[in-house]
Every structure is written in C-alpha cells, then in structure tokens.
Protein backbone atom coordinates (compact mmCIF):
# COMPACT_ATOMS: atom_id res chain seq x y z
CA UNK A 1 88.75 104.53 47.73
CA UNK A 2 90.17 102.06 49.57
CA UNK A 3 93.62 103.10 49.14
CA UNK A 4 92.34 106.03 50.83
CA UNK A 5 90.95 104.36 53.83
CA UNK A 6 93.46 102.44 54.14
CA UNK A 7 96.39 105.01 54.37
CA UNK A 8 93.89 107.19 56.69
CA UNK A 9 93.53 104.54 59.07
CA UNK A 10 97.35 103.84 59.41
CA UNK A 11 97.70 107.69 60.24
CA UNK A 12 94.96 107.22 62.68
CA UNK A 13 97.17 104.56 64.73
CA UNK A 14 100.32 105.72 64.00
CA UNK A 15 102.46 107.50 66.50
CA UNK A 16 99.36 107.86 68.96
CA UNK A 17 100.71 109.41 71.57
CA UNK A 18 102.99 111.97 69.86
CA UNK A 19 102.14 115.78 69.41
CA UNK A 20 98.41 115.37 69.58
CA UNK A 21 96.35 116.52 71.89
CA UNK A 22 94.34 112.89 72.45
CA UNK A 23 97.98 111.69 73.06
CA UNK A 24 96.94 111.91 77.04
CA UNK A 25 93.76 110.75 76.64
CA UNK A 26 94.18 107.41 74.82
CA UNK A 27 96.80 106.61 77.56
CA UNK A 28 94.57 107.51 79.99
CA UNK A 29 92.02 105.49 78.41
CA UNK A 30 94.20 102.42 77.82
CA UNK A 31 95.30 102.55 81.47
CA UNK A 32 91.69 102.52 82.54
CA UNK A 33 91.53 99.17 80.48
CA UNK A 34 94.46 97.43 82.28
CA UNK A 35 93.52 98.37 85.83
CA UNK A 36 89.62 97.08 84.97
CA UNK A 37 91.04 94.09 83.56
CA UNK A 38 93.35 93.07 86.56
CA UNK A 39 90.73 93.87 89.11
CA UNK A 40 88.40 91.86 87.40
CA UNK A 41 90.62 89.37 86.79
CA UNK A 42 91.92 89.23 90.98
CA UNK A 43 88.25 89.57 91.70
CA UNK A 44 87.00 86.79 90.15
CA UNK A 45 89.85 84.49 90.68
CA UNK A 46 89.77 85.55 94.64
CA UNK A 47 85.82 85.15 94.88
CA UNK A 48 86.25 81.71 93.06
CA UNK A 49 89.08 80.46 94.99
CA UNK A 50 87.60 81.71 98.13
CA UNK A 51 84.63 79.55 97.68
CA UNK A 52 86.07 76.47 96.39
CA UNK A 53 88.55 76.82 99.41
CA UNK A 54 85.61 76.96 102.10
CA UNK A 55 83.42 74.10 100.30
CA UNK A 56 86.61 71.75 100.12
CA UNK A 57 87.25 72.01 103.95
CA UNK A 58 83.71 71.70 104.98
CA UNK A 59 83.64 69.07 102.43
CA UNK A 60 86.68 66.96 104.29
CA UNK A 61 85.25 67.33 107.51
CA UNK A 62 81.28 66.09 106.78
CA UNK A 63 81.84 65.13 102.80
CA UNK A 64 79.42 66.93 100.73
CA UNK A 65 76.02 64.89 101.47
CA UNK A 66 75.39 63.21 104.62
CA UNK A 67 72.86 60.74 105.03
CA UNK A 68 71.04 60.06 108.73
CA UNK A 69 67.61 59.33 110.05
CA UNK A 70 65.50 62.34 110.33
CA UNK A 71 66.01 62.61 114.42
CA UNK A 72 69.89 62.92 114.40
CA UNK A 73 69.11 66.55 112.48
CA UNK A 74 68.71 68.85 115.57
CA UNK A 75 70.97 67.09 116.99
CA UNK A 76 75.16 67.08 117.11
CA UNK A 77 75.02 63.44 118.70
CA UNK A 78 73.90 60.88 116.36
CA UNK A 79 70.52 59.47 118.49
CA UNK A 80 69.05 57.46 116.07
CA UNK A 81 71.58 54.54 114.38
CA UNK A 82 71.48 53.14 110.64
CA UNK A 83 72.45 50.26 109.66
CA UNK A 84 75.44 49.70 107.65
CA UNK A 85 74.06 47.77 104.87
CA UNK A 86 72.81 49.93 102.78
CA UNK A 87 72.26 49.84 98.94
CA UNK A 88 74.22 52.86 98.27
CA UNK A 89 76.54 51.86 100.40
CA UNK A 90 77.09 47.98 99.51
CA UNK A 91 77.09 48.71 95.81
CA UNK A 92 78.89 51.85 95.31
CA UNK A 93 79.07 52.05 91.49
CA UNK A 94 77.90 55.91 90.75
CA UNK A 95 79.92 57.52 88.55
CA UNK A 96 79.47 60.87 90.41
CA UNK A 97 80.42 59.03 94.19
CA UNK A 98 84.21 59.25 94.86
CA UNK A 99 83.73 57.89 98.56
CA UNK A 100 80.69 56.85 101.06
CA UNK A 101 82.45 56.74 104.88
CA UNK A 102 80.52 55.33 107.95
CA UNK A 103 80.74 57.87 111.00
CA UNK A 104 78.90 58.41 113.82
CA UNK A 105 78.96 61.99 116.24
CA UNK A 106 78.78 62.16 120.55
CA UNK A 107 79.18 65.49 122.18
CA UNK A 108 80.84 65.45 125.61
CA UNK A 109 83.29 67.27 127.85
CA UNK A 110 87.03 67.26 127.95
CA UNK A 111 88.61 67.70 131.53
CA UNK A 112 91.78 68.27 132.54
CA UNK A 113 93.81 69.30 135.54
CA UNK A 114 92.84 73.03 135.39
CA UNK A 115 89.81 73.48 132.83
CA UNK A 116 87.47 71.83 130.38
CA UNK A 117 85.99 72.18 127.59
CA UNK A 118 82.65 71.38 125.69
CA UNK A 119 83.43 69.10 122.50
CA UNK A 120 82.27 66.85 119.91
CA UNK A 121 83.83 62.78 119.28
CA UNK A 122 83.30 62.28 115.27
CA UNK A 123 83.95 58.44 115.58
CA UNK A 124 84.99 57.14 112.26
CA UNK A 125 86.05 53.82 110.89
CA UNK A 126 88.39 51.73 108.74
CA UNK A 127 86.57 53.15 105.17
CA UNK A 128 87.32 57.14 106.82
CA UNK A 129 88.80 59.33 103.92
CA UNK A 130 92.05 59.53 104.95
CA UNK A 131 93.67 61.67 101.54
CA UNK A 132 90.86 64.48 102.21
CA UNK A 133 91.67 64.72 105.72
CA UNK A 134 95.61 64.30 105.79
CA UNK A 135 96.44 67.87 104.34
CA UNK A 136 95.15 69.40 107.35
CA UNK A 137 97.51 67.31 109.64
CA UNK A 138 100.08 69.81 111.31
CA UNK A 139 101.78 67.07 114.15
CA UNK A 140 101.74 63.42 114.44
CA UNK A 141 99.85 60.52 112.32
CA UNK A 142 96.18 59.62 111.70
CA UNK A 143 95.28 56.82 113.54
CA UNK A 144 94.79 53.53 111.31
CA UNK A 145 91.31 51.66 113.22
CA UNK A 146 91.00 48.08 112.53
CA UNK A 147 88.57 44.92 114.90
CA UNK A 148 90.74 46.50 118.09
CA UNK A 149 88.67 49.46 119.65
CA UNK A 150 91.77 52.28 119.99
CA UNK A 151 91.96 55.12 122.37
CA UNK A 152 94.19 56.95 120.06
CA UNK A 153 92.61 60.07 118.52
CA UNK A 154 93.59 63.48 116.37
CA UNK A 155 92.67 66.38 118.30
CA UNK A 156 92.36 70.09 116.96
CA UNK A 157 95.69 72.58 117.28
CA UNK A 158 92.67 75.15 119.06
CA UNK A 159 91.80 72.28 121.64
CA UNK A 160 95.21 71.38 121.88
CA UNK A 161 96.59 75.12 123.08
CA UNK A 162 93.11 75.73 124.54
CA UNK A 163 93.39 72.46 126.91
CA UNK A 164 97.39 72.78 127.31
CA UNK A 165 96.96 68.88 125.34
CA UNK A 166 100.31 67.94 123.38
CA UNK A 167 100.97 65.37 121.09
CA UNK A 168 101.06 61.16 122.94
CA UNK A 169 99.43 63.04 125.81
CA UNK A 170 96.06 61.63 127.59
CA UNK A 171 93.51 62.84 128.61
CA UNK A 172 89.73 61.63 129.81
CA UNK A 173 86.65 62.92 127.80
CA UNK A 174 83.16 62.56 129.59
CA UNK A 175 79.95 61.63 127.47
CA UNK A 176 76.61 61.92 128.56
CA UNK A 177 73.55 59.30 128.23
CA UNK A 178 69.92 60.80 127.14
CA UNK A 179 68.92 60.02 130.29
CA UNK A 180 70.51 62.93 132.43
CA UNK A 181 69.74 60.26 135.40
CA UNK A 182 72.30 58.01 134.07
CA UNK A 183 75.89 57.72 134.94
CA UNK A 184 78.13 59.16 132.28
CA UNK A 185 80.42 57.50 130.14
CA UNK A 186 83.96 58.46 130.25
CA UNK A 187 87.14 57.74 128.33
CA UNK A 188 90.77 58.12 128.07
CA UNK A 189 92.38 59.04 125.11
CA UNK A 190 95.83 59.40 123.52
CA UNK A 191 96.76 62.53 121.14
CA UNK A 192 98.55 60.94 118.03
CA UNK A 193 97.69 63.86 115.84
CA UNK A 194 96.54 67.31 116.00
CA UNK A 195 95.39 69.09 113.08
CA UNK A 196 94.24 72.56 112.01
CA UNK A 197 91.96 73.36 109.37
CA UNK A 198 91.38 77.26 109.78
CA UNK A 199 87.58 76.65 110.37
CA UNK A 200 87.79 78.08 113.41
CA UNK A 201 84.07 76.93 114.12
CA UNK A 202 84.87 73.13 113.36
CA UNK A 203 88.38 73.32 115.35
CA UNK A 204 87.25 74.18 118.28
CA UNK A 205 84.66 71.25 118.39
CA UNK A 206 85.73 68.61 116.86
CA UNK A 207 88.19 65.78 117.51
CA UNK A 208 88.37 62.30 115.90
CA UNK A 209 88.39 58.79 117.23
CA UNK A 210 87.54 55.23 117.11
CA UNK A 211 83.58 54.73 116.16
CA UNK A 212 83.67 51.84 118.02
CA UNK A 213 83.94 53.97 121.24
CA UNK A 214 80.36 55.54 120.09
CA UNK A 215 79.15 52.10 119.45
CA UNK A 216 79.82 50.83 122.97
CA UNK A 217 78.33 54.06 124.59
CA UNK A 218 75.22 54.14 122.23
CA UNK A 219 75.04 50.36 122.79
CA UNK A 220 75.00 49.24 119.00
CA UNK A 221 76.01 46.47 117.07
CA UNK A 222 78.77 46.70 114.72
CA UNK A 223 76.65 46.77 112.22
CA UNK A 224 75.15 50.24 113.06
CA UNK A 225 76.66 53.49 112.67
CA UNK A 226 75.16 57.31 113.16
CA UNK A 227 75.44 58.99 109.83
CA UNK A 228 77.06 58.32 106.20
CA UNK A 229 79.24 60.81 104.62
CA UNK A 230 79.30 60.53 100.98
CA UNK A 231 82.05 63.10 98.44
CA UNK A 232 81.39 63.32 94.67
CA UNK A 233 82.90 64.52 91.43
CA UNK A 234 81.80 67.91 91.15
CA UNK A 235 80.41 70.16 93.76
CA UNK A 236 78.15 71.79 91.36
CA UNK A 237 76.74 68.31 91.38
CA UNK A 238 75.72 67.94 94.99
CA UNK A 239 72.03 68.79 93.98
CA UNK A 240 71.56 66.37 91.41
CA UNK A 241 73.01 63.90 93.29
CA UNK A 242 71.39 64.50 96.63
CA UNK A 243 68.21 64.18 94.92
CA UNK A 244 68.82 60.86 93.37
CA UNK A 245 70.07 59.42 96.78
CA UNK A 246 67.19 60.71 98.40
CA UNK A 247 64.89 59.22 95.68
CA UNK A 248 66.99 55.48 96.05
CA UNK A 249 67.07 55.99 99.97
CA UNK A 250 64.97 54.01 102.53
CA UNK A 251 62.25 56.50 103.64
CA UNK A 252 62.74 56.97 107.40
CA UNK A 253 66.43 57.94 106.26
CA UNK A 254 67.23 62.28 105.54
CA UNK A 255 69.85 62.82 102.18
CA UNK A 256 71.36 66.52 103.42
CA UNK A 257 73.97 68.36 101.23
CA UNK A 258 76.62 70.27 103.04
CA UNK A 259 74.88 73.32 101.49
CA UNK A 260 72.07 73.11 103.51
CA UNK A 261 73.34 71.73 106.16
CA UNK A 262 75.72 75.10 106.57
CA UNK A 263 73.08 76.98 104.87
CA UNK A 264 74.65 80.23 106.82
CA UNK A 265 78.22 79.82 105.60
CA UNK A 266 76.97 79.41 101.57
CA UNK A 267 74.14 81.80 101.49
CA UNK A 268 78.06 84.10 102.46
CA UNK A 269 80.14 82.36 99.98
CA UNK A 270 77.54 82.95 97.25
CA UNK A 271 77.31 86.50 97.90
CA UNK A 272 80.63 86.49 96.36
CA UNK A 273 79.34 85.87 93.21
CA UNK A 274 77.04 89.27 93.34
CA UNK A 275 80.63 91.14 94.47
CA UNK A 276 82.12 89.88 91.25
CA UNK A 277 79.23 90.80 89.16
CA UNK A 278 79.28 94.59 90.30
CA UNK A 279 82.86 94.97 89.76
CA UNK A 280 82.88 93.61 86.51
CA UNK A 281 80.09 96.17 85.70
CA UNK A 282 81.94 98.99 86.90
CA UNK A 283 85.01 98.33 85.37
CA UNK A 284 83.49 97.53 82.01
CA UNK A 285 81.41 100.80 82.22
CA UNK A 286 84.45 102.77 83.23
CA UNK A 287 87.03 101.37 80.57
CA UNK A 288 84.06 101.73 78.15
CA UNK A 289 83.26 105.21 79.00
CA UNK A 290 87.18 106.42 79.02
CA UNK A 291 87.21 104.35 75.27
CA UNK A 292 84.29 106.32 74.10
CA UNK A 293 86.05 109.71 75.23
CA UNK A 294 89.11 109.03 73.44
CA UNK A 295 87.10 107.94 70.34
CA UNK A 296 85.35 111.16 70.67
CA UNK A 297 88.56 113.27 71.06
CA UNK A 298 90.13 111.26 68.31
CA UNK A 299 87.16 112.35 65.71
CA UNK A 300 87.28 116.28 66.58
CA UNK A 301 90.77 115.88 66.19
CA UNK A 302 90.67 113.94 62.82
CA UNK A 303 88.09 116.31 61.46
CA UNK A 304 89.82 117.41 58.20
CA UNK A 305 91.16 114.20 57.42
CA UNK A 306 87.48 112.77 58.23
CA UNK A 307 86.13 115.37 55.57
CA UNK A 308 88.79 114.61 52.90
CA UNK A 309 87.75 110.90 52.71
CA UNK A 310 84.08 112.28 52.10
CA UNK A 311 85.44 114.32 49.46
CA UNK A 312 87.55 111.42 47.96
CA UNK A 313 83.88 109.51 47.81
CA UNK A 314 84.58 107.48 51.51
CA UNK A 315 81.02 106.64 53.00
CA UNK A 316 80.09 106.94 56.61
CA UNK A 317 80.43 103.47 57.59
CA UNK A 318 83.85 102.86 56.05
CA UNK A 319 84.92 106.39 58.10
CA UNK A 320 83.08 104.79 61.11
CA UNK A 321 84.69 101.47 60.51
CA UNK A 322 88.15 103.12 60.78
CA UNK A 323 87.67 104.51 63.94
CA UNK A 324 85.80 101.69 65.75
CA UNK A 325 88.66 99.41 64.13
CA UNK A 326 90.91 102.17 66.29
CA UNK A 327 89.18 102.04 69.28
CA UNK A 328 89.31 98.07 69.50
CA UNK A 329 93.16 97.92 68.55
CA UNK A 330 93.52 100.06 71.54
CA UNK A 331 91.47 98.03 73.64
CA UNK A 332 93.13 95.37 72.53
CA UNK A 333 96.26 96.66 73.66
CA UNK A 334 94.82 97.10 77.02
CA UNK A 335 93.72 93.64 77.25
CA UNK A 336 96.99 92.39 76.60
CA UNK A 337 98.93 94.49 79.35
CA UNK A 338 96.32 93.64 81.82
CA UNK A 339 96.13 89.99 81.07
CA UNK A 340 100.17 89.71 81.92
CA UNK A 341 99.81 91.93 84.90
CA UNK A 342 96.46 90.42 86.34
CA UNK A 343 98.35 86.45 85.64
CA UNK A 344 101.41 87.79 86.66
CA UNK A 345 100.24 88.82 90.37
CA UNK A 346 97.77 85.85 90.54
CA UNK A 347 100.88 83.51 89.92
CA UNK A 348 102.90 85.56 92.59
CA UNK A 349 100.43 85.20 95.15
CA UNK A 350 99.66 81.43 94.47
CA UNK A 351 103.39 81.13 94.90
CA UNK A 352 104.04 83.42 97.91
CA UNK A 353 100.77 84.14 99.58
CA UNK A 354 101.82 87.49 100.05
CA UNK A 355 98.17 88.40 100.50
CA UNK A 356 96.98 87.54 103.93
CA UNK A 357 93.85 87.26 105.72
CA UNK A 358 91.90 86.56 109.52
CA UNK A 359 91.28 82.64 109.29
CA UNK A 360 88.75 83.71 111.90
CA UNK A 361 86.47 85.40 109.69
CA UNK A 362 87.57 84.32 106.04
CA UNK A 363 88.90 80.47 107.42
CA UNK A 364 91.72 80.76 104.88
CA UNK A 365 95.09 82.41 106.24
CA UNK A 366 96.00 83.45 102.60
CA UNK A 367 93.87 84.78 99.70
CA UNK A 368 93.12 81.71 97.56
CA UNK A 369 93.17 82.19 94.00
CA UNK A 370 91.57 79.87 91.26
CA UNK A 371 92.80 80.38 87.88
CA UNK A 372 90.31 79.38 85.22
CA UNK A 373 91.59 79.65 81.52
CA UNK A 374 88.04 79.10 80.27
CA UNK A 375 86.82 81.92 82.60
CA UNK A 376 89.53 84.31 81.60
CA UNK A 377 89.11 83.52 77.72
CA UNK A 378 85.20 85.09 78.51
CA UNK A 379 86.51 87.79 80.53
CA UNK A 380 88.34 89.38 77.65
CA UNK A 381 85.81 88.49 74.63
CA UNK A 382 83.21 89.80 76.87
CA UNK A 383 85.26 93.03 78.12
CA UNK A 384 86.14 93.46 74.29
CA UNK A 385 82.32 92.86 73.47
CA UNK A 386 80.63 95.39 75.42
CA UNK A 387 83.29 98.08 75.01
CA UNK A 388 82.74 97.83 71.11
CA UNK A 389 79.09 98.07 71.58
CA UNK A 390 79.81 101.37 73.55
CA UNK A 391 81.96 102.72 70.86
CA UNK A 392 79.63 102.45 68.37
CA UNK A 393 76.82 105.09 69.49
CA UNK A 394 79.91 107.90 69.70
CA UNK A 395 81.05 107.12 65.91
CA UNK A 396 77.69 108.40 64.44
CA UNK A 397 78.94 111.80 65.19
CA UNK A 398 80.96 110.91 61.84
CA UNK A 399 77.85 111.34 59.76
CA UNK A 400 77.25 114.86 60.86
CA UNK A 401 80.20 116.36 60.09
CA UNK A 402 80.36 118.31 57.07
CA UNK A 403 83.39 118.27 54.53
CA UNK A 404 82.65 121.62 53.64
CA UNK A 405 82.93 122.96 57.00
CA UNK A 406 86.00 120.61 58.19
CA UNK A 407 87.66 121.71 55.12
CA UNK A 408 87.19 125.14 55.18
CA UNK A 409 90.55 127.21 56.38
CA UNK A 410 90.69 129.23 59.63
C-alpha cells in the first residue's frame, strides 16, 4: 500500500507541465503565488519603511517626547520657561533614554532686501543631538555653542532659495514680545549651514540657533530653558515611556510624545498598516483560490489513477494526503521564486532608489524600504498556512469518487 502511494504521488509531480491539460493551470497558479508574494513582500517593506522614515525625521527635529509646562502647548513660542534641573534630566540613567536636549522655540520674521518671511528660532544648546541632526546637513557645518552667545545659525535649503539666503550670508530676524506694545527684538545672523530634511512642513519654518539668543529675549536665567526633548530606544516604546516620565515629572510640567503631538501625520502613517493588511488578504485569497483550481483540475485529471489506489486498498486520507502534499510542493515552489524576486527588487531599490516619490506629500524623495527577516520568515509560513487550509475543503471531492466508475472504459 504504500509502495503504491508512493509511486502515485511521484507521477503526480512528475513532469507537471508536460502533455496534460492542468499543465497551464498549475503555471498559472504558481505564477499567481510569486506575484502575491512580491507584492506583499514590496508592500509591507514600503509601508514599514515609509513609517519608520517619517517617525525618524520628526523624531530628529523634536525627539520623540517633549516635555514643557502646560501653557507652551498652543503655542510655537515657548511662553512659559523650566528650569534646567530637573530629575530626569540631572540623573539620566533609563535604560530606554538615548538623549534628553534642552531647547527652547521663538517665532519671528525674517527680512531681507526684497521679501520676508514668517519663521520659527529652535534655540538649542551645547547637549543638542548633533548625530540625529547631521544627516540632514546638505552645505556648511553645525554650529558648535559654548558660554559665548553666537549669531551663527543652520537655516533650511526652502528658506534659503525662498529668501535668496546663501551659505556665511546675514541676515536680521525680528521677534516679537507678548506685549504687541513693546518694541521688538531683532537679530543678525550668519548662515553656516543649511539643511534639508524633505518635511516640507518643518523646512519651511524652522531654523536653528543659539538658545541663549531666546534667553536674552525671554529674559531668563541660564538656568531656564523652554522645552526638553528627550529620544529613546525603541519607538514602539514612546508610550510606556511617556507615561513613566509623566508619572516622575513635576506636576505643572506636560510629558507629550511626538505621536500626539503630530497626531495628523500618524493617524496617516498608521493607515499604512490597514493598506498592508488588505493586500495581504487579497493576495492570499487569490494565490489560494488559483491553488485550489489547480488541485481541482489535478483530481478530475487523476481520476483513474485516484480509483486504482482505492482498488489496491489506498484510503481517502492517504489519496487526500497525496494531493494536498502536491499542492504545497507547488506552493512551495512559488514561495521560493517570489522570495528571490520580491528581495531581489527590494535590494535594487535600497541600492538605486529607482523608485521615486513627491517629498511634498510622502516627505521622502525615494520609496524607503525596511527589510525585516523576522517579518518575511511569517510572511511565507503564514502565506503557506492559509493556502493549505484552502486546499483542504477541495480534496474531499476524493471521497466521492467511485473506482468503479473512474475505472470503467469509455
């Protein structure tokens, strides 16, 4: 008997594709495999990559939780100061904390000869994240602030084009009081680096300085900055770790993840997750569906032989065995081609960027792609899973075939 079912299922496999008439099918069906698998495989690596892209540059412009006192919140000017010494700043020994930095935020005007623009001064300090920030540097240097207060600043490559700015040029930024009575307070300052980070929302904003300027304008001590900028470990973290700060935090004093704080930009991002979902669905269903047609056209093909293993004393569920055993070595097959396609164009776009996109509207100028082995390891078992379920409800047509009737001759 098992001889028998042995031998049949090697005739099954063999030659597939020659002088049968499931020949078309099964490529058909394997080909449905290989183009699910690399769209779900560019799908989720894209979605993933997408969103890790967007969180890391928000993340080096405001780290991912910012702490401030509850009135700076509506506002893009930091009102309200904090002082510097701070538990969680002093004695920064969490394992999850990679780097607290003390900033502080003014919006003003820039004016020039023939226009201005409206603008925010991010003043930072000696303990600013330099690494983070440095990858987004196009011209120039970042500014090094020590006791001196320095007029040198990085300005945005938007600004720069927008204001007809170049690099080592000055120009004079007004900032004004709370009281709209007041005289404002204006400054000159030197472009030693202009950066673009294809957040076209940030870039046209921002530009950073000395936070001693802020300091002086605000009329605080040294000892009092506007907000604290903290980046951990993990992103999925930022939760649990907001929390705790907010728990160890004096109470006048609001712990904000970036996720909130941009609430409109990641309620986007996570739709991407929803995207991926659905197409992994679809292709599943449609590589499962094409399987369960070929295992169908396979069995009304392999009638007679099906009816001479009942004959030879073969039982439904080794006959159903064979064919299910069939239906995964072909899907196996199409896992395999689609896994080296699906790498091979990730790779060639992480190396190329062939793939391009509108910074404007994605902030990245290339599709990003994340390549996860654990992710693609679940991918396959789960692909591989599900189809085998499907293929299992087809293969009871098996048990009503009749080895009197497949046998009989036309």
């Amino acid at each position: 008997m098992r001889f028998e079912s042995i031998m049949a299922s090697r005739f099954i496999r063999s030659n597939p594709y020659k002088n049968t008439i499931s020949a078309p099918i099964i490529k058909i069906s394997i080909l449905s495999i290989v183009l699910g698998l690399v769209m779900m495989l560019i799908t989720i690596s894209s979605g993933v990559g997408l969103q890790k892209t967007i969180q890391n540059k928000i993340s080096s412009f405001f780290g991912h939780i910012s702490i401030s006192n509850f009135q700076n919140n509506s506002s893009q000017s930091s009102l309200q100061p904090i002082l510097i010494d701070q538990d969680f700043y002093r004695n920064q020994n969490n394992k999850d904390i990679t780097h607290i930095q003390a900033v502080a935020y003014k919006s003003g005007l820039i004016v020039t000869k023939t226009t201005f623009e409206g603008v925010i001064f991010k003043g930072i300090g000696s303990d600013y994240n330099y690494d983070i920030f440095y990858p987004y540097l196009i011209e120039g240097e970042i500014p090094l602030y020590n006791d001196e207060v320095s007029n040198e600043v990085i300005i945005s490559q938007f600004l720069s084009e927008r204001l007809s700015i170049k690099l080592y040029d000055k120009f004079k930024a007004t900032f004004f009081k709370d009281n709209s009575f007041s005289i404002p307070n204006e400054r000159v300052f030197k472009v030693v680096g202009i950066y673009n980070s294809g957040l076209i929302e940030f870039d046209q904003l921002y530009f950073l300085g000395d936070i001693k300027h802020i300091q002086r304008m605000n009329k605080w001590s040294e000892n009092q900055v506007g907000n604290f900028e903290i980046f951990i470990n993990e992103f999925d973290k930022i939760d649990y770790v907001s929390d705790n700060l907010y728990i160890n935090t004096p109470s006048e004093l609001d712990v904000q993840p970036i996720s909130q704080k941009f609430l409109d930009i990641f309620n986007w991002i996570a739709l991407f997750d929803m995207n991926i979902l659905v197409i992994i669905i679809i292709m599943t269903l449609v590589g499962g569906i094409n399987m369960i047609t070929a295992l169908l056209v396979t069995i009304l093909e392999k009638t007679q032989i099906i009816g001479v293993l009942k004959v030879l004393g073969a039982s439904n569920r080794s006959i159903r065995y064979i064919f299910i055993s069939n239906g995964i070595y072909l899907i196996s097959i199409g896992l395999f081609i689609g896994n080296i396609v699906g790498l091979g164009l990730i790779f060639f776009q992480k190396i190329t960027g062939f793939l391009k996109l509108d910074s404007q509207t994605y902030y990245v100028s290339e599709v990003p792609l994340d390549v996860n082995i654990f992710s693609i390891i679940i991918l396959n078992l789960g692909v591989l899973f599900f189809c085998l379920i499907m293929l299992i409800i087809p293969s009871f047509i098996i048990t009503r075939i009749s080895p009197t009737e497949s046998l009989k001759i036309k």
